[in-house]
Protein backbone atom coordinates (compact mmCIF):
# COMPACT_ATOMS: atom_id res chain seq x y z
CA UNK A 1 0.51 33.49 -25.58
CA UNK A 2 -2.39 36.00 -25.94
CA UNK A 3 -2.08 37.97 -29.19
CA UNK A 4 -3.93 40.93 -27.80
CA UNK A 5 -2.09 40.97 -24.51
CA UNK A 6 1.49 40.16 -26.68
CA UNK A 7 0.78 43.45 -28.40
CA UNK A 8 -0.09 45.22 -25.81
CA UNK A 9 3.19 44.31 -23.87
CA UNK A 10 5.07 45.10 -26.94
CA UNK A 11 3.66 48.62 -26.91
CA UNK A 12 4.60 49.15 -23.20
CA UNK A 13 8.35 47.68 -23.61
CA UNK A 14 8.10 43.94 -24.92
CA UNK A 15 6.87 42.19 -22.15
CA UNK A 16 6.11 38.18 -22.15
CA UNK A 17 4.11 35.34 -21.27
CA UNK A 18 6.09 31.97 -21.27
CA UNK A 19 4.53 28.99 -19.60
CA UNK A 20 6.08 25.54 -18.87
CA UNK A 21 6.47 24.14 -21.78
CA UNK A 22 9.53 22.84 -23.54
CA UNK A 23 12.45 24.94 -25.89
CA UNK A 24 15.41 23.68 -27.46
CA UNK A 25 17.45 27.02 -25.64
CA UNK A 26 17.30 27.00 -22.23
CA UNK A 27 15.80 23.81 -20.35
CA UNK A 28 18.86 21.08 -20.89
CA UNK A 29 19.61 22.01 -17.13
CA UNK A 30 16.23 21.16 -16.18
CA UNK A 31 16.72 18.67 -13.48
CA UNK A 32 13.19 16.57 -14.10
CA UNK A 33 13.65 12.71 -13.02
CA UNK A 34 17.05 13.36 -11.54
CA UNK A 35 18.06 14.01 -8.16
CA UNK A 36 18.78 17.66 -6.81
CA UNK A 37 21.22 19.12 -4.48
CA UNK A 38 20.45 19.02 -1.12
CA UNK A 39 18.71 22.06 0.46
CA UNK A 40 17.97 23.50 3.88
CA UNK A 41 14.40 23.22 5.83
CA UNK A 42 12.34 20.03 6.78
CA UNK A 43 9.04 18.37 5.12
CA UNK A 44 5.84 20.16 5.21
CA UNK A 45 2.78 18.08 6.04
CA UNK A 46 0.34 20.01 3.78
CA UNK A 47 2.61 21.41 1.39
CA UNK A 48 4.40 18.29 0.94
CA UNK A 49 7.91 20.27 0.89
CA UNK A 50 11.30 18.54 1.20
CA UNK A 51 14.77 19.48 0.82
CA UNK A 52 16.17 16.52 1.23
CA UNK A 53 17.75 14.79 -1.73
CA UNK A 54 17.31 11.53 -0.47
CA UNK A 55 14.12 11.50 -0.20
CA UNK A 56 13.23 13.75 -4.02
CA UNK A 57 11.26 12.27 -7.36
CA UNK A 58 10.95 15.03 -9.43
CA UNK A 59 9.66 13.16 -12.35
CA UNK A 60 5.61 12.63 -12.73
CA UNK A 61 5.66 9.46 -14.25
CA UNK A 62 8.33 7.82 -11.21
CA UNK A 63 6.26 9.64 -8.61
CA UNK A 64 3.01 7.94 -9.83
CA UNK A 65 5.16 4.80 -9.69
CA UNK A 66 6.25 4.70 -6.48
CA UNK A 67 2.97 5.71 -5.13
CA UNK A 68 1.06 2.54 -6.73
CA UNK A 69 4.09 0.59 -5.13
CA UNK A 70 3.91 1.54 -2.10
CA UNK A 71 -0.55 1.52 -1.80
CA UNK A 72 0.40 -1.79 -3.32
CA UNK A 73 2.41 -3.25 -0.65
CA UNK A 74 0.46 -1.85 1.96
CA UNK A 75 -2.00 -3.02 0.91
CA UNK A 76 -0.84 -6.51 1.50
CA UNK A 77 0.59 -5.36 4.31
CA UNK A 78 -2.48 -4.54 6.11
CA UNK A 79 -4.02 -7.64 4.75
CA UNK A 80 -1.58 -9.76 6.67
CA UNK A 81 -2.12 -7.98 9.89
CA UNK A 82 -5.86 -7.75 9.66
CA UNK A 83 -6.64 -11.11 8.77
CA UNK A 84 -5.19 -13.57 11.96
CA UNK A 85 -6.81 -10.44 13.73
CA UNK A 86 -10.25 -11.17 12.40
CA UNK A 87 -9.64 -14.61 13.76
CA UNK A 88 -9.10 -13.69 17.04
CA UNK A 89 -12.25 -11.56 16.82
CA UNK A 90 -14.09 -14.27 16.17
CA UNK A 91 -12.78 -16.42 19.12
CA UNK A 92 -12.68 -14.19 21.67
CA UNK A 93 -15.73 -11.85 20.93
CA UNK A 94 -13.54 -8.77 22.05
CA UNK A 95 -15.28 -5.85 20.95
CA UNK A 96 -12.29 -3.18 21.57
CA UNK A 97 -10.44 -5.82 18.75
CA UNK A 98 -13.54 -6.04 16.39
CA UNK A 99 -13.30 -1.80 16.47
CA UNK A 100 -9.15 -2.37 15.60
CA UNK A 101 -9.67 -4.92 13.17
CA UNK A 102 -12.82 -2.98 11.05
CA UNK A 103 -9.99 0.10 10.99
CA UNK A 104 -7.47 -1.88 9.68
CA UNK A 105 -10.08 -3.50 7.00
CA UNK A 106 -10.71 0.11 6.56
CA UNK A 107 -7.52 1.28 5.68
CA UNK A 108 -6.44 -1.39 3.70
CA UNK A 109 -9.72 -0.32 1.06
CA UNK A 110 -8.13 3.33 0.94
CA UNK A 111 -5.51 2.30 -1.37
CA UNK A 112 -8.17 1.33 -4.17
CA UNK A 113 -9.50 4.90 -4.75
CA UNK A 114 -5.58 5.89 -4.16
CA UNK A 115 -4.36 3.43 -7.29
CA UNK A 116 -7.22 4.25 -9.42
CA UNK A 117 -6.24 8.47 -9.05
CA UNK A 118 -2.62 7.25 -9.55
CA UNK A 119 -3.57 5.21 -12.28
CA UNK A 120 -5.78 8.48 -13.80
CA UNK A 121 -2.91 10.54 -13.09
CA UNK A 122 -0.96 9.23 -15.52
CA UNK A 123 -3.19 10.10 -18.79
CA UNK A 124 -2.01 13.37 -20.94
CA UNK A 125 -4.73 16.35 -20.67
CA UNK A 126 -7.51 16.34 -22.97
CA UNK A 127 -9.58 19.18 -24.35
CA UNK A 128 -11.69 18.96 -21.44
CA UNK A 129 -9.16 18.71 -18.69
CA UNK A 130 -6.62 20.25 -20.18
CA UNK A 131 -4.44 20.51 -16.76
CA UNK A 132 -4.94 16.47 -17.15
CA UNK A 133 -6.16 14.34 -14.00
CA UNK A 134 -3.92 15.01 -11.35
CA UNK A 135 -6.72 16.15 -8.88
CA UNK A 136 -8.16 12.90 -8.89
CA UNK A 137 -5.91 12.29 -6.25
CA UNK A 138 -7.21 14.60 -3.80
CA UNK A 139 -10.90 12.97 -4.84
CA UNK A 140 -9.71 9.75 -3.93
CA UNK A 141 -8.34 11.87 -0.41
CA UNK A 142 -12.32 12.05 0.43
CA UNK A 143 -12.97 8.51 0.17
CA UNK A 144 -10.29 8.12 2.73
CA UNK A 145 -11.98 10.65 4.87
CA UNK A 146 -15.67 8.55 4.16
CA UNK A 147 -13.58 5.16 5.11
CA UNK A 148 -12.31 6.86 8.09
CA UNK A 149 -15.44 7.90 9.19
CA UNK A 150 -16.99 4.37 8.01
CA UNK A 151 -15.00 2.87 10.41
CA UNK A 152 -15.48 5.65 13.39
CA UNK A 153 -19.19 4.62 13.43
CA UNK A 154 -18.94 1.32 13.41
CA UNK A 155 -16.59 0.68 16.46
CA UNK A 156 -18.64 2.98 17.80
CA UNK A 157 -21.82 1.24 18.15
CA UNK A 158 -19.98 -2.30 18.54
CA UNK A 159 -18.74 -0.59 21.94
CA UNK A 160 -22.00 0.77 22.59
CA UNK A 161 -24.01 -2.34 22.49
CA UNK A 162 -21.29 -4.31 24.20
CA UNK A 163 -21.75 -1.78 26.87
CA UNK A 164 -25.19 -2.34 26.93
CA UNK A 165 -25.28 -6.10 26.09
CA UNK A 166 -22.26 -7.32 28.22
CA UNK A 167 -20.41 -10.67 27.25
CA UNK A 168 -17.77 -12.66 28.29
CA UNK A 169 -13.99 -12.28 26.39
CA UNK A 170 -12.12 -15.57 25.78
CA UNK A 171 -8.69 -16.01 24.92
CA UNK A 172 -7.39 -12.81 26.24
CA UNK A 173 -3.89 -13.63 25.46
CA UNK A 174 -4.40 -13.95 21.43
CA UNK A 175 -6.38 -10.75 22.00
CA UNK A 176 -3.65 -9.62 23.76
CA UNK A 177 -1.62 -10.64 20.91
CA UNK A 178 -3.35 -9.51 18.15
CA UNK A 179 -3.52 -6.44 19.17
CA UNK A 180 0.83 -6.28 19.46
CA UNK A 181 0.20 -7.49 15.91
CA UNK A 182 -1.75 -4.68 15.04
CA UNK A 183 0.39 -2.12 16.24
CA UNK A 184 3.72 -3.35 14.74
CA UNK A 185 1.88 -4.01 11.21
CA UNK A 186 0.33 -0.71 11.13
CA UNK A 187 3.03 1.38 12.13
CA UNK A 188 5.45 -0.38 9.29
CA UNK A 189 2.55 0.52 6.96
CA UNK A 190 2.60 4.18 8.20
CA UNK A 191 5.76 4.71 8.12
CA UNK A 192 6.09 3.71 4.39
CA UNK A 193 2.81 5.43 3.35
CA UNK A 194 4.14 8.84 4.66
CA UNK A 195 7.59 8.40 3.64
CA UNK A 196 6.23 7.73 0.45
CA UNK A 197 3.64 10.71 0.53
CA UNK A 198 6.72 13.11 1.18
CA UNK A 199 8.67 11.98 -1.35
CA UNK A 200 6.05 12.53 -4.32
CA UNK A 201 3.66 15.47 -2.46
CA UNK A 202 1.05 13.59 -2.03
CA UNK A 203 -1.66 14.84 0.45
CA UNK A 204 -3.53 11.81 0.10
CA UNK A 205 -1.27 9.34 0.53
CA UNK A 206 0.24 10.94 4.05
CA UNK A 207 -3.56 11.00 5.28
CA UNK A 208 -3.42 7.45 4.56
CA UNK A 209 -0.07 6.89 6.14
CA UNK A 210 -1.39 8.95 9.58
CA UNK A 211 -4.94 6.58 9.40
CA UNK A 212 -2.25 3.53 9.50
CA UNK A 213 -0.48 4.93 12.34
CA UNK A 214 -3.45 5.40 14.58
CA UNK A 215 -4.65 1.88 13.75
CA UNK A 216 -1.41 1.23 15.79
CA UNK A 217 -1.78 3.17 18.03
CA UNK A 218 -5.62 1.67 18.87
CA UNK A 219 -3.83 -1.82 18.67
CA UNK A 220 -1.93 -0.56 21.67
CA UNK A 221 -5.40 -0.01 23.36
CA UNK A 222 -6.95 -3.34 22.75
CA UNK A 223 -3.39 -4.93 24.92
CA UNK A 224 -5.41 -2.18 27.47
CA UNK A 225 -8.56 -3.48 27.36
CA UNK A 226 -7.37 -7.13 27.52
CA UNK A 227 -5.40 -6.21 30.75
CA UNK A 228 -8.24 -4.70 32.56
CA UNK A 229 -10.46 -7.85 31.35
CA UNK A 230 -8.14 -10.11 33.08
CA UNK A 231 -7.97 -7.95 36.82
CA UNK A 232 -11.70 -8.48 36.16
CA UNK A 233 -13.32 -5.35 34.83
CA UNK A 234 -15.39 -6.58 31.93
CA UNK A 235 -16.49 -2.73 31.27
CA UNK A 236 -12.89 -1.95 30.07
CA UNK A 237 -13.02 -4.19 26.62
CA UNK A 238 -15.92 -1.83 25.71
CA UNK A 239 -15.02 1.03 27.50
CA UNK A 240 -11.67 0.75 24.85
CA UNK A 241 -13.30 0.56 22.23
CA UNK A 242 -15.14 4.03 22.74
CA UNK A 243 -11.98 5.53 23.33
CA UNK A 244 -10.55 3.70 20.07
CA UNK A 245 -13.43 5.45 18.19
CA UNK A 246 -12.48 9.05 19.60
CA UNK A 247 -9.12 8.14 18.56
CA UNK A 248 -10.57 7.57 14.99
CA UNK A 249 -12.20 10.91 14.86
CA UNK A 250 -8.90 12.71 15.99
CA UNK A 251 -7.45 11.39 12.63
CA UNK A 252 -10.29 12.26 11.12
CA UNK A 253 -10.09 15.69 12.13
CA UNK A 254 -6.52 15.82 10.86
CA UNK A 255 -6.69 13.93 7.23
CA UNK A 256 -9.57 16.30 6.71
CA UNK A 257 -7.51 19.57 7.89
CA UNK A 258 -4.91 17.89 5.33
CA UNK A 259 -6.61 17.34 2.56
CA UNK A 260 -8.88 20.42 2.80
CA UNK A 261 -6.08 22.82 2.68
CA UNK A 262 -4.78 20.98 -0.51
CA UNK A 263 -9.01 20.65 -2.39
CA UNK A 264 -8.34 25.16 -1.46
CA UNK A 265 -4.83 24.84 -3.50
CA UNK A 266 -2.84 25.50 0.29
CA UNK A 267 1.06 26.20 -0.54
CA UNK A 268 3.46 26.17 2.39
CA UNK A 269 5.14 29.70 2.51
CA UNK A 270 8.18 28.60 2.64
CA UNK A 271 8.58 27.37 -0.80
CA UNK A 272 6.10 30.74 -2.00
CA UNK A 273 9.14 32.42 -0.42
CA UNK A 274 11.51 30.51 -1.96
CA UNK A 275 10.00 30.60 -5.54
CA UNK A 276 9.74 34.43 -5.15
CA UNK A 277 13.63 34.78 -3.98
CA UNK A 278 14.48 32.58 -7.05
CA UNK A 279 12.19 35.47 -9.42
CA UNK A 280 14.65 38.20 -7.62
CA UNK A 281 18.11 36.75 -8.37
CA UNK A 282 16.95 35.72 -11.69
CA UNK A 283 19.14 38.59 -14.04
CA UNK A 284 16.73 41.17 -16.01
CA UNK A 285 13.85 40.96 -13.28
CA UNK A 286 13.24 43.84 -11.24
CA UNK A 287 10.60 43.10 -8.74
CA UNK A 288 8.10 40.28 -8.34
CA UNK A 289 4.52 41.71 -8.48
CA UNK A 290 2.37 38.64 -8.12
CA UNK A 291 2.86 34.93 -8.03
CA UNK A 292 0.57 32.06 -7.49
CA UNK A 293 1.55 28.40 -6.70
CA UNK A 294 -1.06 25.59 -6.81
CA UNK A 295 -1.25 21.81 -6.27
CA UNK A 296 -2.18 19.37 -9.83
CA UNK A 297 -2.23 16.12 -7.48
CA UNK A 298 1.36 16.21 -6.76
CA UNK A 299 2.94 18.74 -8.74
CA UNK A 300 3.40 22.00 -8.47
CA UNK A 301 2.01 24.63 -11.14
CA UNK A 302 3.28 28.17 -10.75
CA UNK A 303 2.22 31.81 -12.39
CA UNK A 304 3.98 34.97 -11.72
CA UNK A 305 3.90 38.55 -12.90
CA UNK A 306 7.36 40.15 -12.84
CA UNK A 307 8.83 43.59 -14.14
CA UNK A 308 11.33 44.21 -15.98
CA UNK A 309 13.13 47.70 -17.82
CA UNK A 310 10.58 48.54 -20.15
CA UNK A 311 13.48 49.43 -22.74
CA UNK A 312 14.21 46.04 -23.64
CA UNK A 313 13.40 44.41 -26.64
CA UNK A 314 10.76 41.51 -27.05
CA UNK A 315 13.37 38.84 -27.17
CA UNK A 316 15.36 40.35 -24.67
CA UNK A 317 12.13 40.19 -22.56
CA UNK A 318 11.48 36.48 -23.57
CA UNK A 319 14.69 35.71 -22.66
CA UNK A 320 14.40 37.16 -18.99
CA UNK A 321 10.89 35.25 -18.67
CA UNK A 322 12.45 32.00 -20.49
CA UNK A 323 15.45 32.52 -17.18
CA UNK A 324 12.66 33.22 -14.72
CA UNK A 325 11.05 29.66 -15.64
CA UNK A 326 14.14 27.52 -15.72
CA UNK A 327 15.30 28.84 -12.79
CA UNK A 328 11.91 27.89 -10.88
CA UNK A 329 11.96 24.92 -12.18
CA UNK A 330 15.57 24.27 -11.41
CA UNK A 331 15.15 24.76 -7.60
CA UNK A 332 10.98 24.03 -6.57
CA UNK A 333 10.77 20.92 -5.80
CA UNK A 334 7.72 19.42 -7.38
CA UNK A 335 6.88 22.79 -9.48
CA UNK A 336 6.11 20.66 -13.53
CA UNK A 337 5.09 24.24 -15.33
CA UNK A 338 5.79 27.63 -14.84
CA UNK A 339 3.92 31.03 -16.22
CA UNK A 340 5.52 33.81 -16.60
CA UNK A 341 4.24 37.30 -17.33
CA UNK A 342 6.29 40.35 -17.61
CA UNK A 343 5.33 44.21 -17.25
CA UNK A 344 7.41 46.95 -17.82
CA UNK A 345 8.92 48.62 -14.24
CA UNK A 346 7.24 52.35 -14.62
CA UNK A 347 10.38 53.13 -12.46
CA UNK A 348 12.53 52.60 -15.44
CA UNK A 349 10.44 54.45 -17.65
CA UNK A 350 12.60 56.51 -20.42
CA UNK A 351 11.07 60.38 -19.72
CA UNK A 352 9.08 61.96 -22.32
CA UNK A 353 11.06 64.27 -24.24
């Protein structure tokens, strides 16, 4: 706490600062690494908010856990599906497969920026970064967005020279084939990555899980481009892949959207709303006259300002601000540290006699 700003709070009716760190009095209910009752609403892409108990990790050092798991398995994952892919690439010479098979190489590198922020994640603050290394996580996010884009220009000019340098596609069913591969691989791999991505907040990690799913979903094309190969339009193998690189840049557009509202600290208002209702029912507080909620990686920090009658006594006012944190605690999901400031409510004032 400020000394200056203590005494000054004193001198206008005992306000206080507490932040989110731990006492012996009043945080045995908090509910960290356990699961919490189930709440109403559904998942928030950017703010990462769920409700759902089924799906909650509360504590840091599981969430960091299960994220490594599950880049870890996709990882291998994506491996398996890329690699009798590349094969068929080679075989065939299809061009719309080469620009499915480079995104899938693609997004199977995204998870080694993604383990090394989870892996950073996990060391206390310092001195220096004394809110610790959770936003290394949304750093690794922009390496997605550069692999993304990596791969965007590359099936890009395949199809463009194959346009302009026609060849002949061989073994159109394995293409065919490959590409079924693809899809099914890629959306398993999605489906985990976001899953997972909801469960701990992770921006990151759901950007990764969408780049997955449109890898299936440009699998789906190269069965397209095989089909119109055999009825005999050579054109369409290429012609798929340009489409499978403005497909690319639609996810593009979107991780970026994602991760850009978390790099400018985006909160959904939902759980701003719900953090502020919590302040109000919270006994002693009379009105809730700022609060700020930001992302650390995947937790939650929060800082409020709160009145309160400004005839009560220091510790009485600790002990409304020392509420006012385990409460928020108790019921945002993902929120690791609260601040809270109190000010007297001039309403309440005692008149001069």
């Amino acid at each position: 706490m400020d000394t200056g700003q203590e005494h000054e709070r004193a001198a206008h009716g005992h306000g206080h600062a507490h932040g989110g760190h731990p006492h012996e009095d009043g945080h045995a209910d908090h509910p960290a690494g356990r699961w919490v009752r189930l709440r109403h609403g559904l998942l928030d892409l950017i703010g990462g908010h769920s409700h759902d108990s089924a799906d909650q990790i509360d504590d840091a050092l599981e969430a960091d856990a299960a994220g490594r798991r599950a880049l870890l398995i996709s990882l291998a994952g994506l491996a398996l599906t890329a690699a009798p892919q590349a094969v068929v690439v080679a075989l065939s010479g299809s061009v719309a497969l080469l620009g499915d098979t480079l995104h899938n190489v693609a997004d199977a590198l995204t998870a080694v920026p993604l383990l090394i922020a989870f892996t950073l994640a996990r060391r206390p603050p310092t001195t220096r970064f004394t809110y610790g290394f959770g936003r290394a996580e949304d750093l690794a996010g922009l390496a997605v967005l550069a692999m993304i884009s990596l791969s965007s220009v590359l099936a890009g000019w395949a199809a463009i020279d194959r346009l302009l340098h026609p060849r002949h596609i061989d073994h159109l069913a394995a293409v065919a084939v490959a590409g079924l591969v693809g899809f099914v691989g890629n959306e398993i791999v999605a489906r985990y990555r976001i899953r997972a991505g909801h469960q701990i907040g992770s921006a990151a990690l759901v950007a990764d899980g969408l780049h997955a799913r449109t890898d299936g979903l440009t699998s789906l094309a190269v069965l397209l481009g095989a089909a119109g190969v055999a009825l005999g339009w050579h054109w369409a193998d290429p012609v798929v892949g340009l489409a499978i690189t403005v497909t690319i840049l639609g996810v593009l557009r979107s991780a970026a959207r994602v991760l850009g509202a978390r790099l400018m600290d985006a909160v959904d208002p939902d759980v701003v709303a719900e953090a502020r209702t919590t302040l109000l029912h919270t006994e002693g507080i009379d009105t809730v006259r700022e609060l700020r909620l930001r992302w650390i990686g995947h937790t939650l920090r929060a800082e409020a300002d709160v009145t309160v009658d400004p005839n009560l006594t220091l510790a009485a006012a600790h002990d409304v601000a020392h509420a006012a944190e385990a409460h928020l605690l108790r019921h945002i999901r993902r929120l690791s540290a609260a601040t809270i400031h109190t000010s007297p409510a001039l309403h309440h004032a005692t008149p001069a006699l």
